[in-house]
Protein backbone atom coordinates (compact mmCIF):
# COMPACT_ATOMS: atom_id res chain seq x y z
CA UNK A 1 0.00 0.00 0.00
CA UNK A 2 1.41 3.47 -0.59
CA UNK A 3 2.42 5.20 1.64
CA UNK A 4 2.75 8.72 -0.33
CA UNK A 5 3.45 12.17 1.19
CA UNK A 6 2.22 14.26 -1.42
CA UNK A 7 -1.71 15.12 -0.62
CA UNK A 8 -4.53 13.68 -2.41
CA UNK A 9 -8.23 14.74 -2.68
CA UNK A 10 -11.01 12.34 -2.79
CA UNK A 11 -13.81 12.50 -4.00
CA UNK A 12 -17.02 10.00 -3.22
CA UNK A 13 -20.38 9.68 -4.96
CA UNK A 14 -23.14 8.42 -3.10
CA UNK A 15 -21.90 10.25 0.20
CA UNK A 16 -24.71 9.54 1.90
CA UNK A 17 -25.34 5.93 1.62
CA UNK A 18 -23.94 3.10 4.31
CA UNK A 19 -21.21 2.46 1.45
CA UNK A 20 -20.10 6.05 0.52
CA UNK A 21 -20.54 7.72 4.23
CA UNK A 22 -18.24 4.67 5.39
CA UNK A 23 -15.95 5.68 2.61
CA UNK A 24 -16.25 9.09 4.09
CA UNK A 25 -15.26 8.57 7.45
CA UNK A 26 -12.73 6.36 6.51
CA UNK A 27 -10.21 8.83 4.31
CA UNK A 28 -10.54 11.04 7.31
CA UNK A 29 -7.95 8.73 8.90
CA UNK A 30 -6.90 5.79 7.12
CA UNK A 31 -4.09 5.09 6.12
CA UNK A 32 -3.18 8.21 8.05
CA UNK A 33 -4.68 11.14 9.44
CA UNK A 34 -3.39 13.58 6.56
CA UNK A 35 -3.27 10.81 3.69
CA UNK A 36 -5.85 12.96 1.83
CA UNK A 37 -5.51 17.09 1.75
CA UNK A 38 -9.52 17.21 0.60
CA UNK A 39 -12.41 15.12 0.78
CA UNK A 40 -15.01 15.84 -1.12
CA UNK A 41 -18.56 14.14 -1.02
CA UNK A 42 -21.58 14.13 -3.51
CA UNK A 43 -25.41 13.42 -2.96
CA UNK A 44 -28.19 13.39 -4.10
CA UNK A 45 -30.46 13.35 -0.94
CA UNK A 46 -29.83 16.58 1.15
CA UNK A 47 -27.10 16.13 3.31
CA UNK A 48 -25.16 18.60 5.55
CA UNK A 49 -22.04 18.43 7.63
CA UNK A 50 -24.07 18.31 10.88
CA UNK A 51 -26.45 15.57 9.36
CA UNK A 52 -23.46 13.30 8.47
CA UNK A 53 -22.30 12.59 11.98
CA UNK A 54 -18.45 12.89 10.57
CA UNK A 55 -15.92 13.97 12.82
CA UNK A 56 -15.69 17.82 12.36
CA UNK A 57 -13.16 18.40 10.18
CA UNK A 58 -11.93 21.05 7.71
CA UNK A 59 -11.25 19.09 4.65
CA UNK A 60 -15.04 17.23 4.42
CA UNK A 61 -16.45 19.59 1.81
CA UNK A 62 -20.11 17.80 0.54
CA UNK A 63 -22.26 18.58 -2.04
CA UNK A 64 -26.27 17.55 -2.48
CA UNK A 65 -28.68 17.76 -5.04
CA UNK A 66 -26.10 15.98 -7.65
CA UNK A 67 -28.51 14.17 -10.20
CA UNK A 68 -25.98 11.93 -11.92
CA UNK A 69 -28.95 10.78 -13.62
CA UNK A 70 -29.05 14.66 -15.78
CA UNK A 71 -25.49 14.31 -17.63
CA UNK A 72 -25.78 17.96 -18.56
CA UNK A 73 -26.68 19.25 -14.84
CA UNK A 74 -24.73 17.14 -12.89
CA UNK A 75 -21.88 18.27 -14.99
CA UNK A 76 -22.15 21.79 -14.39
CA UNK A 77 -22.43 21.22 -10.88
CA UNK A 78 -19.28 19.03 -10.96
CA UNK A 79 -17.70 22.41 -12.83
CA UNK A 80 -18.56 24.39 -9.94
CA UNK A 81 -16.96 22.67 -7.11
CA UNK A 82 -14.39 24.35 -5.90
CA UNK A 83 -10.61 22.80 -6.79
CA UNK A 84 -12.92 20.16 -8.50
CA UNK A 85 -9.80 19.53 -10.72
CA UNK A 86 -7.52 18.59 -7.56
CA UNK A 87 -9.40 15.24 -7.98
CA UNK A 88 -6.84 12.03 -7.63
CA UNK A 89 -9.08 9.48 -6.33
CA UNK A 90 -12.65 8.74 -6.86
CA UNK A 91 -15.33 5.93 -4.83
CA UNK A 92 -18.20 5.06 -6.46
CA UNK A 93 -20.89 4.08 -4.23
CA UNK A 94 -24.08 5.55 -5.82
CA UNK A 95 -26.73 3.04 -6.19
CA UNK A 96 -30.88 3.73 -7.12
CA UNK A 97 -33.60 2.05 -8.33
CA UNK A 98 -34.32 -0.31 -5.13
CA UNK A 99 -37.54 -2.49 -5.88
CA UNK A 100 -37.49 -1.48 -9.82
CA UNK A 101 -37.35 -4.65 -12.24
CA UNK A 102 -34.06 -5.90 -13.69
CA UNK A 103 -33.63 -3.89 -17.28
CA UNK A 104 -34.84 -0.42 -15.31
CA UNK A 105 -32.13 -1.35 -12.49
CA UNK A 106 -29.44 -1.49 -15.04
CA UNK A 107 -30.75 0.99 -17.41
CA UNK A 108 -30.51 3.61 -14.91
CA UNK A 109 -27.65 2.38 -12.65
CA UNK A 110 -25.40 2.07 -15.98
CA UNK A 111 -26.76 5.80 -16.69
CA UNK A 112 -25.41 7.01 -13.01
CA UNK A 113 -21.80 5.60 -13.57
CA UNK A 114 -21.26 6.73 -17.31
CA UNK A 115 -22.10 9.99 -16.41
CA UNK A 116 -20.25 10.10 -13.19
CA UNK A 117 -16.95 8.92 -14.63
CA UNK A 118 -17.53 11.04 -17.90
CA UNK A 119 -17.81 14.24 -15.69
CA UNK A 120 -14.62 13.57 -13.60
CA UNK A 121 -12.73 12.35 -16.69
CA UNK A 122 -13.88 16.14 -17.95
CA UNK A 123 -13.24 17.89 -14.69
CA UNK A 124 -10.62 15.76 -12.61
CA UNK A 125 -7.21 15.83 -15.19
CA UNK A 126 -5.32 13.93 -12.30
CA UNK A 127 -7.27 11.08 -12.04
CA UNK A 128 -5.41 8.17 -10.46
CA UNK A 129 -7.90 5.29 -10.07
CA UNK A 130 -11.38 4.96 -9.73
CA UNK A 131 -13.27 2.67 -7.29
CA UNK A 132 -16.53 0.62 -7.82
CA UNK A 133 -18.60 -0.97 -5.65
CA UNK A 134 -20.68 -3.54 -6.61
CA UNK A 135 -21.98 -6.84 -4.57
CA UNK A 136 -23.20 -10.48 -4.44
CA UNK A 137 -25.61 -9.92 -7.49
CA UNK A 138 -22.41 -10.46 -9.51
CA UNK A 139 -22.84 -14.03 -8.27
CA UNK A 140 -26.10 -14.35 -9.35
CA UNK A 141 -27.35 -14.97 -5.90
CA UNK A 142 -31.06 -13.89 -6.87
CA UNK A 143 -31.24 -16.73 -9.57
CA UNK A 144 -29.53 -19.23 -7.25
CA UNK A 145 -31.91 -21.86 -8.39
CA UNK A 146 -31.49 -21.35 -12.09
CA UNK A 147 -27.58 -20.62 -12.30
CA UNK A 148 -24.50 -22.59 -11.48
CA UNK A 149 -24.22 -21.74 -7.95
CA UNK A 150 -20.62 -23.21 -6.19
CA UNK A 151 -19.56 -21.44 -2.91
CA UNK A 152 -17.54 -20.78 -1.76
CA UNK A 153 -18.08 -17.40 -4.36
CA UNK A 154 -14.84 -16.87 -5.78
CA UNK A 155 -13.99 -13.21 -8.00
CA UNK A 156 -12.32 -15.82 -11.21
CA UNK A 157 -15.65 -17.20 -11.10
CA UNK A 158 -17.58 -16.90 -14.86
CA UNK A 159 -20.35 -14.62 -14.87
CA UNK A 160 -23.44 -16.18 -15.39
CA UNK A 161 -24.86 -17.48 -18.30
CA UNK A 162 -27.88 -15.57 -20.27
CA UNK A 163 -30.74 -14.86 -20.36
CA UNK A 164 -29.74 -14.20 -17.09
CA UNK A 165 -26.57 -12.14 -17.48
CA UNK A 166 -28.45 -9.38 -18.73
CA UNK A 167 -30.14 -9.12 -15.74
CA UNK A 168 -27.20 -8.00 -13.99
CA UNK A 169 -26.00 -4.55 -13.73
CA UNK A 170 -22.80 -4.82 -12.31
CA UNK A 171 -21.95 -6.89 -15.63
CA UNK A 172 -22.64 -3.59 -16.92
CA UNK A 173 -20.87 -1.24 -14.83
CA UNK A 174 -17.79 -3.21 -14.58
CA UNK A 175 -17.29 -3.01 -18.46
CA UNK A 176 -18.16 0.28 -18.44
CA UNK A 177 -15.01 1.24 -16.49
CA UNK A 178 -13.28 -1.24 -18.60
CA UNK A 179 -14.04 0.92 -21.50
CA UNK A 180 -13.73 4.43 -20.39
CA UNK A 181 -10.10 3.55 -18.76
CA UNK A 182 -8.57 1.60 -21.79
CA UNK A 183 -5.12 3.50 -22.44
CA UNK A 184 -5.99 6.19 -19.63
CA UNK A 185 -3.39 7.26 -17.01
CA UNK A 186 -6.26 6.10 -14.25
CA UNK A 187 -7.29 2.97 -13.64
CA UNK A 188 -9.90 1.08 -11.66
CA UNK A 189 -11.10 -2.04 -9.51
CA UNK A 190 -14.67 -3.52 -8.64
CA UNK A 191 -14.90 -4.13 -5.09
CA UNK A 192 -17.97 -6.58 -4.12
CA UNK A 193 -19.22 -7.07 -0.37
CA UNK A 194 -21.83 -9.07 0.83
CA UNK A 195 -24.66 -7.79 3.08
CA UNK A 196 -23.26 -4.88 4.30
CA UNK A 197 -23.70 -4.14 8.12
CA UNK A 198 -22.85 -0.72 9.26
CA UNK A 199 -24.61 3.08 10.44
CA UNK A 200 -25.72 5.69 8.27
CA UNK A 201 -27.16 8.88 9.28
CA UNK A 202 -29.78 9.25 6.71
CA UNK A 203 -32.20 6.10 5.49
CA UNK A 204 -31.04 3.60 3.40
CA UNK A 205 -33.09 0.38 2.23
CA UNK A 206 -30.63 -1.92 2.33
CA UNK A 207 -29.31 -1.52 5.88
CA UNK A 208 -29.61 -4.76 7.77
CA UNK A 209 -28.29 -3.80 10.66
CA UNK A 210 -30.95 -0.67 10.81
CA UNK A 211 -33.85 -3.20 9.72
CA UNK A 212 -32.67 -5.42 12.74
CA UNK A 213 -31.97 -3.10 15.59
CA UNK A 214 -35.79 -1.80 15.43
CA UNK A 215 -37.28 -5.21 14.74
CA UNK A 216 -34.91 -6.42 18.22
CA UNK A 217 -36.21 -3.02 19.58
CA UNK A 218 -39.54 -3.19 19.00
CA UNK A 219 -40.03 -6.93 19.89
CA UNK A 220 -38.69 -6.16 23.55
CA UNK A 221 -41.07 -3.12 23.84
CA UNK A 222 -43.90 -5.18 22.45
CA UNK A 223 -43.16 -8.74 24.53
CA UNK A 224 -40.97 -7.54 27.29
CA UNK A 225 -37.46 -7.89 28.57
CA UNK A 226 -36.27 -11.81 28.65
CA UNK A 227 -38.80 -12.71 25.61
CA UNK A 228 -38.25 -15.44 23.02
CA UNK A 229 -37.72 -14.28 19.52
CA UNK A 230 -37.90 -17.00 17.23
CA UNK A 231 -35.52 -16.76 13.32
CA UNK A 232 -38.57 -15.84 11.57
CA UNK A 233 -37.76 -17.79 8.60
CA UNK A 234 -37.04 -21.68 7.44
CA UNK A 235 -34.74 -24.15 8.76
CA UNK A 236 -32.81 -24.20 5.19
CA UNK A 237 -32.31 -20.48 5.87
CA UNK A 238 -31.15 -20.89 9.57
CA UNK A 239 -28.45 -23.41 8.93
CA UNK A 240 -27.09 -21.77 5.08
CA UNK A 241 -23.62 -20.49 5.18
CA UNK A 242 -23.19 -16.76 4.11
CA UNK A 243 -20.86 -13.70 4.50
CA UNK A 244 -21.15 -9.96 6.22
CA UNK A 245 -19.10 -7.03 5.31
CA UNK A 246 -18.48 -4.43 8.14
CA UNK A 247 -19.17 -1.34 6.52
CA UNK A 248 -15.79 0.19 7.98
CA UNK A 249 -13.81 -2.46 7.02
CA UNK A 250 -15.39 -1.83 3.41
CA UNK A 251 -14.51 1.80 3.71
CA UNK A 252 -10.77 0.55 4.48
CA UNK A 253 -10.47 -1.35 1.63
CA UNK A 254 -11.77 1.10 -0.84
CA UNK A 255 -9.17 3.28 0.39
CA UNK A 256 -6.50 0.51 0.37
CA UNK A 257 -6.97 -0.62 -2.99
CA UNK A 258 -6.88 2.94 -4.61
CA UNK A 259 -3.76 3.64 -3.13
CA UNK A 260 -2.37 -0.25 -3.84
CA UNK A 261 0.89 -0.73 -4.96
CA UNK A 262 1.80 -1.99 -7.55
CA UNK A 263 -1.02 -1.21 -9.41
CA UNK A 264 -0.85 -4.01 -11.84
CA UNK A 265 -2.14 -5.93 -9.12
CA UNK A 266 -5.25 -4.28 -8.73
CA UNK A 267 -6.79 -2.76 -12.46
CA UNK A 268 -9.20 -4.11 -13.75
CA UNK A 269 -10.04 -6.95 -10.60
CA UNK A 270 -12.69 -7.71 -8.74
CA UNK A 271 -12.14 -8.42 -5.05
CA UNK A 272 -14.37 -9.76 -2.12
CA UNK A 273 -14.66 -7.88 1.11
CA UNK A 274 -16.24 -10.20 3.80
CA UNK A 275 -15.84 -9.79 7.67
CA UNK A 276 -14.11 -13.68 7.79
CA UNK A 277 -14.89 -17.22 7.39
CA UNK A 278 -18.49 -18.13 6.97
CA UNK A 279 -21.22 -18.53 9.66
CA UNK A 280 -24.56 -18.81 9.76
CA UNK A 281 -27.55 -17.42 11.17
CA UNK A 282 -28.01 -20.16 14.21
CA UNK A 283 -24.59 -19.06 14.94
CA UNK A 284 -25.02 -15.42 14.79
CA UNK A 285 -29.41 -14.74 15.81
CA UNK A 286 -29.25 -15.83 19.38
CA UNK A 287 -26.07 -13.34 20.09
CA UNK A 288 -28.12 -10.48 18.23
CA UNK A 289 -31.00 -10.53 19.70
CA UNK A 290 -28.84 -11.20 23.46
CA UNK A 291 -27.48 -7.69 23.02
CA UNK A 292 -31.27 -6.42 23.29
CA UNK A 293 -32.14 -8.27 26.37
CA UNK A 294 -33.85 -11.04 24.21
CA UNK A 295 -33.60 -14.99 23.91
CA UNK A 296 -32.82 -15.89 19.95
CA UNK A 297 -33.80 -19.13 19.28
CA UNK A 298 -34.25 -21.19 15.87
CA UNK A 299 -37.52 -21.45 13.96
CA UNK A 300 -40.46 -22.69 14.80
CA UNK A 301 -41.84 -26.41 13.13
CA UNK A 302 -45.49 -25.82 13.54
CA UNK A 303 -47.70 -25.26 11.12
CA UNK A 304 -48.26 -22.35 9.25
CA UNK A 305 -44.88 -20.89 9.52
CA UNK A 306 -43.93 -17.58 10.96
CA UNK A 307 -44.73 -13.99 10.36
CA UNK A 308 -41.27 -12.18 8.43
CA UNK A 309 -39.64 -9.14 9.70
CA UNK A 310 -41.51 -6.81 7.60
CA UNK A 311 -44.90 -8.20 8.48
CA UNK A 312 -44.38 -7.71 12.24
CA UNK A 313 -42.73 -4.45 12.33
CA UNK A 314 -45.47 -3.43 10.49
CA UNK A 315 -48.36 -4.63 12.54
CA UNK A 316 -46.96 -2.83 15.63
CA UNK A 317 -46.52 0.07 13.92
CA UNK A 318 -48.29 2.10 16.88
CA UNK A 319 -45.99 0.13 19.46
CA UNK A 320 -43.26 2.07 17.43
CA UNK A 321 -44.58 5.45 17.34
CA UNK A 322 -45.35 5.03 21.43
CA UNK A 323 -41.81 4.13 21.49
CA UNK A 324 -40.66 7.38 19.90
CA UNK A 325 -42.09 9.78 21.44
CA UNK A 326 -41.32 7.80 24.70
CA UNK A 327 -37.41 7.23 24.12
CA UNK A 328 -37.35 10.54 22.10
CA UNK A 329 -35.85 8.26 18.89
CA UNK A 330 -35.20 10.23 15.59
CA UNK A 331 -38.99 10.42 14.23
CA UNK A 332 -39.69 9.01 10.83
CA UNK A 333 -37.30 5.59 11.14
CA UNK A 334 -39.29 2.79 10.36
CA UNK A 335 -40.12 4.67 6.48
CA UNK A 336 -36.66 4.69 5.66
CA UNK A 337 -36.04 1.47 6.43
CA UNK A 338 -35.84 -1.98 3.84
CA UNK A 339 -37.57 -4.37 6.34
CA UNK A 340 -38.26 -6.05 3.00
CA UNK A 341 -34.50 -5.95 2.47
CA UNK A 342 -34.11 -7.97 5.42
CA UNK A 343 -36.58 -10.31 4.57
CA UNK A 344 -35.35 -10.89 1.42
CA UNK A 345 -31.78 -11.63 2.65
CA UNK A 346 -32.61 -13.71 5.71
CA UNK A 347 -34.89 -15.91 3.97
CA UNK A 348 -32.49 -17.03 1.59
CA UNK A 349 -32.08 -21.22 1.55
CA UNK A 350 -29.02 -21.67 0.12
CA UNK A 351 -24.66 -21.35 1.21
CA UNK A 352 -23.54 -18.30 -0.38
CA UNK A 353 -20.75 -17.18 1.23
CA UNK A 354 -17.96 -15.20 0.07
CA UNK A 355 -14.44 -16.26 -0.13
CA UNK A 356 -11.42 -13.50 0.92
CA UNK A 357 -8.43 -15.04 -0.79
CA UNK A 358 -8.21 -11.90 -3.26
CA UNK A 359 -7.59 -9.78 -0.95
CA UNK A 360 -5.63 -11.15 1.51
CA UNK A 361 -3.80 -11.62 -1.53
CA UNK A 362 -2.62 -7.94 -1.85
CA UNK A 363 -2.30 -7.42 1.76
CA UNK A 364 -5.54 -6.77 3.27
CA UNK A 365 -5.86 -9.21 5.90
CA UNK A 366 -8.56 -7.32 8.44
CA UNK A 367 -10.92 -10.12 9.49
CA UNK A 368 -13.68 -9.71 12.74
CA UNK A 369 -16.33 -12.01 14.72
CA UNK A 370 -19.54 -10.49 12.26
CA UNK A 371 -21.02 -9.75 16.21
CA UNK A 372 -18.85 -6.99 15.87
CA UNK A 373 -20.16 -5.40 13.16
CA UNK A 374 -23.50 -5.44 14.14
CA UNK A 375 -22.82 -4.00 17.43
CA UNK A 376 -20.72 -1.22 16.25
CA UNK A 377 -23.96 -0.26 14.12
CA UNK A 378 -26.54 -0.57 17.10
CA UNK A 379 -24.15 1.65 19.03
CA UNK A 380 -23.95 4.16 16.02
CA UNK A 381 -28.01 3.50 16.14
CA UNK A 382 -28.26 4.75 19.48
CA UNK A 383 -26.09 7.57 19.74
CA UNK A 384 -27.71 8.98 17.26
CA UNK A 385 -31.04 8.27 18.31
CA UNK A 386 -32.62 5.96 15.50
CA UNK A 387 -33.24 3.23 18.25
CA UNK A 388 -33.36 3.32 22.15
């Protein structure tokens, strides 16, 4: 990893997500503490200095209201920020379109990173390298029962075979990149975590951590101190193998891998980022739900199955509100928040965890019990008031 004197400026897109605000807090320190002379953020979603929950600190400069999604507009507003052409690294984290079908998921997610790296190849003349993040769709984890499907997942893996291919917008993105950096003096690499599990000031759908904090939260309130709480899913689920990512130690390795030396080591590669080896819900649910005074226990074999995460948090959506106003919690929570997210990802039947070779490969070796993770969130959580 290099360990350069001369100062860099960063510069992340999708500031305000649990991927880019990770990113965020990360080249504040790491690898040191004056690594990078500027750090520049971009959003969307309103977000201010205050509303970030960053350590206060001179160089965080961020920017809202940056519709990647309007070439011409975001542009201009690229233009306008200040030293824009300082620019040496770049994160991608932007992601939209949760809940949209598969062609308007890549149409427009292919849309936000063509126009993001065509405005910093026009604005940023020192580009150095380029980050992307994608995930586990690259696996085809969605079509798990219709693709090859042999975990551990591996990055020299094949993608998957049509029609399903086209299905995936990473695919996409990744050759994107491939394309705008051919014979460039900047280069790239994709950088895929599984669930991520981390804090983030402002809502984001696909925050398991968030999703299970208030479900553990709201259970207690609703069945007391010392109550069961059964996995509210299948036995398949409970016993399947899978992968977090810490969102911090994702932020790390963005960093890491931009600044990786040499750098014919990195271009063009895709590399896992998982907390460790591979566990699995019965491992991890009954600590969980311990750290909110509950008793986590495995599913139930009755008939007629159990009621998801969603379902329930919904249903006591007035135990919820009593708790706000009770607890004083941020107001508004449980509406930014993918309980369907969670749902989705907990109910999955299948081993598909993630395998770390890559990147222990180029140095990275940063492993942690996935307990950690989680708890560094719900601390995060209740600092800042989005559970009790």
């Amino acid at each position: 990893m290099s360990t350069t004197t001369t100062p860099l400026t960063a510069l992340v897109f999708g500031a305000s997500g649990i991927t880019g605000h990770a990113i965020l807090k990360t080249l504040l320190t790491y690898p040191t503490p004056s690594t990078f002379a500027r750090i520049i953020g971009l959003t969307n979603r309103p977000l201010t200095t205050a509303d970030s929950h960053l350590k206060a600190d001179q160089r965080v400069e961020l920017y809202s209201g940056i519709d990647l999604l309007d070439r011409e507009k975001s542009l201009l507003q690229l233009q306008h920020v200040p030293g824009i052409q300082q620019v040496t690294h770049a994160y991608y984290a932007s992601y939209a379109g949760h809940g949209q079908d598969f062609e308007e998921l890549k149409r427009v997610n292919s849309e936000l990173l063509t126009n993001a790296i065509g405005g910093v190849e026009i604005c940023c003349p020192d580009l150095r390298f380029v980050t992307l993040n994608t995930g586990g769709k690259a696996y085809g984890i969605e079509f798990h029962t219709s693709v090859p499907f042999n975990p551990p997942l591996r990055e020299d893996h094949p993608r998957i075979p049509e029609p399903y291919a086209s299905n995936i917008f990473y695919y996409a993105q990744h050759d994107i990149l491939m394309r705008a950096s051919a014979g460039k003096p900047w280069s790239f690499c994709e950088i895929r975590p599984d669930v991520i599990v981390g804090f983030v000031p402002r809502g984001n759908f696909m925050n398991m951590a968030q999703g299970l904090a208030i479900y553990f939260s709201l259970y207690r309130e609703a069945e007391g101190e010392g109550a069961e709480v059964r996995f509210p899913y299948g036995e398949e689920a409970w016993t399947a193998l899978h992968t977090d990512s810490s969102a911090d130690i994702l932020g790390r390795f963005h960093v890491y891998a931009s600044l990786a030396e040499p750098v014919e080591n990195i271009v063009g590669r895709a590399f896992n980022v998982v907390d460790g080896p591979a566990f699995a819900w019965r491992d991890l649910w009954p600590r969980l739900a311990a750290y909110f005074g509950l008793v986590g226990t495995g599913p139930s074999t009755g008939i007629g199955g159990q009621v998801g995460v969603q379902d329930w948090v919904h249903a006591k959506k007035d135990v919820w509100e009593k708790l706000e106003t009770k607890s004083g919690l941020k107001a508004g929570v449980l509406k930014e928040t993918g309980f369907d997210f969670v749902d989705a990802v907990m109910r999955i039947p299948v081993r598909r965890d993630f395998d770390s070779s890559a990147r222990k490969s180029i140095g990275f070796t940063e492993e942690r019990d996935p307990v950690e993770g989680y708890v560094l969130a719900f601390e995060e959580m209740r600092k800042t008031r989005i559970i009790p």
